[in-house]
Protein backbone atom coordinates (compact mmCIF):
# COMPACT_ATOMS: atom_id res chain seq x y z
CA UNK A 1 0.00 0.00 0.00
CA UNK A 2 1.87 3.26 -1.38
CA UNK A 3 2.66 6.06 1.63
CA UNK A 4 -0.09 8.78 1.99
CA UNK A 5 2.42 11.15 1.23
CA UNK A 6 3.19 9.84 -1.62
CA UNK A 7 -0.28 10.26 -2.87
CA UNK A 8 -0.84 14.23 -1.33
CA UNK A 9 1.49 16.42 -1.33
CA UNK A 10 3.05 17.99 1.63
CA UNK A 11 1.73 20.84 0.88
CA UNK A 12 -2.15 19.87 0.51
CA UNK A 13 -1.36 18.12 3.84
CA UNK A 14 -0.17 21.18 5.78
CA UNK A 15 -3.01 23.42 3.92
CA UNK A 16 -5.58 21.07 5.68
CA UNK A 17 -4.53 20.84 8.77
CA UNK A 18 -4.33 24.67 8.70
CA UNK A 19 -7.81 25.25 7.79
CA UNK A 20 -8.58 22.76 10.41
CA UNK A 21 -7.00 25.02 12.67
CA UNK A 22 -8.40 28.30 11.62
CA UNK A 23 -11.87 26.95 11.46
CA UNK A 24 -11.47 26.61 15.41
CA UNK A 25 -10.30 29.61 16.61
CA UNK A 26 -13.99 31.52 16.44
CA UNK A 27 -15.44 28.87 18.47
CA UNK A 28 -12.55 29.38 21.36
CA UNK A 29 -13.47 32.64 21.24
CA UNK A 30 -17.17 32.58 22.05
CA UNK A 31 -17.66 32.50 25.25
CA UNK A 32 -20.91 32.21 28.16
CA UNK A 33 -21.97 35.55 29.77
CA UNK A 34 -20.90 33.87 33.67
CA UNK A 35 -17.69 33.36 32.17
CA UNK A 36 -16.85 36.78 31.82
CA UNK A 37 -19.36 39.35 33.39
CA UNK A 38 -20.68 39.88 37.01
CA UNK A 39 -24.51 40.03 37.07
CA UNK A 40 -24.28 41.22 40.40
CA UNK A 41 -22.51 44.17 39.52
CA UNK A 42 -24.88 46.21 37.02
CA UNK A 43 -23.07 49.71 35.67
CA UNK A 44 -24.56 52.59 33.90
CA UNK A 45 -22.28 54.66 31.83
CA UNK A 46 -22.94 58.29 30.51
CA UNK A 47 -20.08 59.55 27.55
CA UNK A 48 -18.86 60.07 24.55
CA UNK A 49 -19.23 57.23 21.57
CA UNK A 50 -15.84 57.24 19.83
CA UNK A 51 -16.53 53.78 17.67
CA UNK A 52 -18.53 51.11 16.89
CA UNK A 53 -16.93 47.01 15.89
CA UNK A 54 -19.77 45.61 14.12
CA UNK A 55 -17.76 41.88 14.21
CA UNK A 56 -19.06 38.55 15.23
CA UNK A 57 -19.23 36.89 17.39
CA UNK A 58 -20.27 40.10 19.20
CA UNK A 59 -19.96 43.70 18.20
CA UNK A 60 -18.26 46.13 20.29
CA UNK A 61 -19.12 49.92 21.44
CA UNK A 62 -16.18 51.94 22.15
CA UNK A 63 -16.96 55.24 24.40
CA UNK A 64 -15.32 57.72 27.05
CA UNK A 65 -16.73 58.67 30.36
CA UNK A 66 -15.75 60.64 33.21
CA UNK A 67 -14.54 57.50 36.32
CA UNK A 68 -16.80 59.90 38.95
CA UNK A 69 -13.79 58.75 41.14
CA UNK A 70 -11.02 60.40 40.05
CA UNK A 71 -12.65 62.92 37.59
CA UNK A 72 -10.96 61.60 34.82
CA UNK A 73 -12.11 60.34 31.40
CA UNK A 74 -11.89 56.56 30.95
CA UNK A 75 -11.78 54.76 28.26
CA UNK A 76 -14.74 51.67 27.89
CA UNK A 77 -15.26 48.67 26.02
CA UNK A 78 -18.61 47.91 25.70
CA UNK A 79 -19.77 44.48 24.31
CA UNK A 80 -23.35 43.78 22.39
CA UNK A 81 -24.63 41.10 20.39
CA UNK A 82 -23.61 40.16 16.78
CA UNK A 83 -24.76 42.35 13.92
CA UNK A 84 -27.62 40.21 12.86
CA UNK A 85 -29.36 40.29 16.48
CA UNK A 86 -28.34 44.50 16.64
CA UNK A 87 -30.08 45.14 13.46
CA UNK A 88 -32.95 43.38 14.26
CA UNK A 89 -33.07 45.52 17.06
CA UNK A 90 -33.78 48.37 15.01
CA UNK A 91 -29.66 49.37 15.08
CA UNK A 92 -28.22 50.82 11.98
CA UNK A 93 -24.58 51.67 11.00
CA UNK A 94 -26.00 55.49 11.59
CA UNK A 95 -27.73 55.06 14.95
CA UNK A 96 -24.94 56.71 17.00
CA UNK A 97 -23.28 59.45 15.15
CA UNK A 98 -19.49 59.33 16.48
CA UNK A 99 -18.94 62.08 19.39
CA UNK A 100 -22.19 62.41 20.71
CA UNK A 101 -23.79 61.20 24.21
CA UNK A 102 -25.18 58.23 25.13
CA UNK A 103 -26.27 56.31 28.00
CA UNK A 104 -25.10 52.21 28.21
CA UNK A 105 -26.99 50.06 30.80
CA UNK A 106 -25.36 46.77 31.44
CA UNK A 107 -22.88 44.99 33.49
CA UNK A 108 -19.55 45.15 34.54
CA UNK A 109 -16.84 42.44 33.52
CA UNK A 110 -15.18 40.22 36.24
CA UNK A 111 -11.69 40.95 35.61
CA UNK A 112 -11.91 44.25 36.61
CA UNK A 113 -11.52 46.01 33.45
CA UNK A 114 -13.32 48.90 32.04
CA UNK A 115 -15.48 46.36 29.82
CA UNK A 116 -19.30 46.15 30.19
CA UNK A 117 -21.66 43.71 28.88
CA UNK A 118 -24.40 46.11 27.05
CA UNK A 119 -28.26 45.46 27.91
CA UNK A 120 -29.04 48.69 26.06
CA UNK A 121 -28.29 51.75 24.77
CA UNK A 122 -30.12 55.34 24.62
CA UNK A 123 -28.89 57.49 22.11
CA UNK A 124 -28.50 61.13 21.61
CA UNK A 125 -32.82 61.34 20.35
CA UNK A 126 -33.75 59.31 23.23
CA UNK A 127 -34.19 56.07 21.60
CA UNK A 128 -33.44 53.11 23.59
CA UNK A 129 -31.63 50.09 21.67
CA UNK A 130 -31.64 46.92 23.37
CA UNK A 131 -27.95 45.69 22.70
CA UNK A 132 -28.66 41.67 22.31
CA UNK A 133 -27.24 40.70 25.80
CA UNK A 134 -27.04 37.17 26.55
CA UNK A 135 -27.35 38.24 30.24
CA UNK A 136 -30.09 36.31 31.88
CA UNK A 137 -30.11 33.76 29.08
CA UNK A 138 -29.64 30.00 30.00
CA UNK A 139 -27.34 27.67 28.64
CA UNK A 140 -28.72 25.16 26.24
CA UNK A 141 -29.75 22.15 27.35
CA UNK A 142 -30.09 18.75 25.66
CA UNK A 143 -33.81 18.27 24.64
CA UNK A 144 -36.11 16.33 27.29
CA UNK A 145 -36.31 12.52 26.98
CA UNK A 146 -39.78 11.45 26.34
């Protein structure tokens, strides 16, 4: 029986197992809402929006606001669900015009960081955008057994 590598060559060999690989990675970087944020700790953050990641799997709102602390302006990280669940939330590219106020309910992450876990979003009309949180939402489960 003739070698496998004889048949493929190296190089169709190492281009599978690389796209093996890559196809991976954005599944280790999902992750549950426990695993990160604090439900006990619920923030609510008043500032400046400065950008928005519309990525998978979860889009990202990047703003500055004034730590009431120290008086200085902090950079946050604010995570939301993926585009798909945003814009069926009635978000568009133009809801939040870059540089103007808005208001971010949510909660705080565990590590300590300035990164929140979005439940919603008012913006500088007063509309309120729910942000697709997975806050509150239980793992799945396998289906019952009849």
């Amino acid at each position: 029986m003739p070698n496998l590598l004889d048949r493929w060559p190296r190089a169709a060999l190492f281009a599978a197992a690389a796209w093996l690989v890559a196809a991976a990675i954005p599944m280790q970087a999902h992750h549950s809402f426990a695993a990160e944020f604090d439900s006990t700790k619920p923030i609510t953050l008043t500032g400046k929006f400065t950008k928005m990641d519309w990525v998978n799997p979860h889009s990202w709102i990047h703003m500055e606001a004034v730590n009431p602390k120290t008086g200085k302006v902090e950079t946050w990280d604010i995570e939301t669900g993926p585009p798909n669940t945003l814009y069926r939330n009635g978000w568009r590219k133009t809801s939040i015009p870059v540089g103007s106020e808005i208001v971010v309910n949510g909660t705080l992450a565990k590590n300590g960081t300035n990164t929140v876990n979005a439940r919603s979003v008012r913006t500088p009309d007063g509309k309120t955008l729910l942000a697709g949180s997975s806050e509150g939402n239980p793992a799945p489960t396998a289906a019952p057994k009849e």
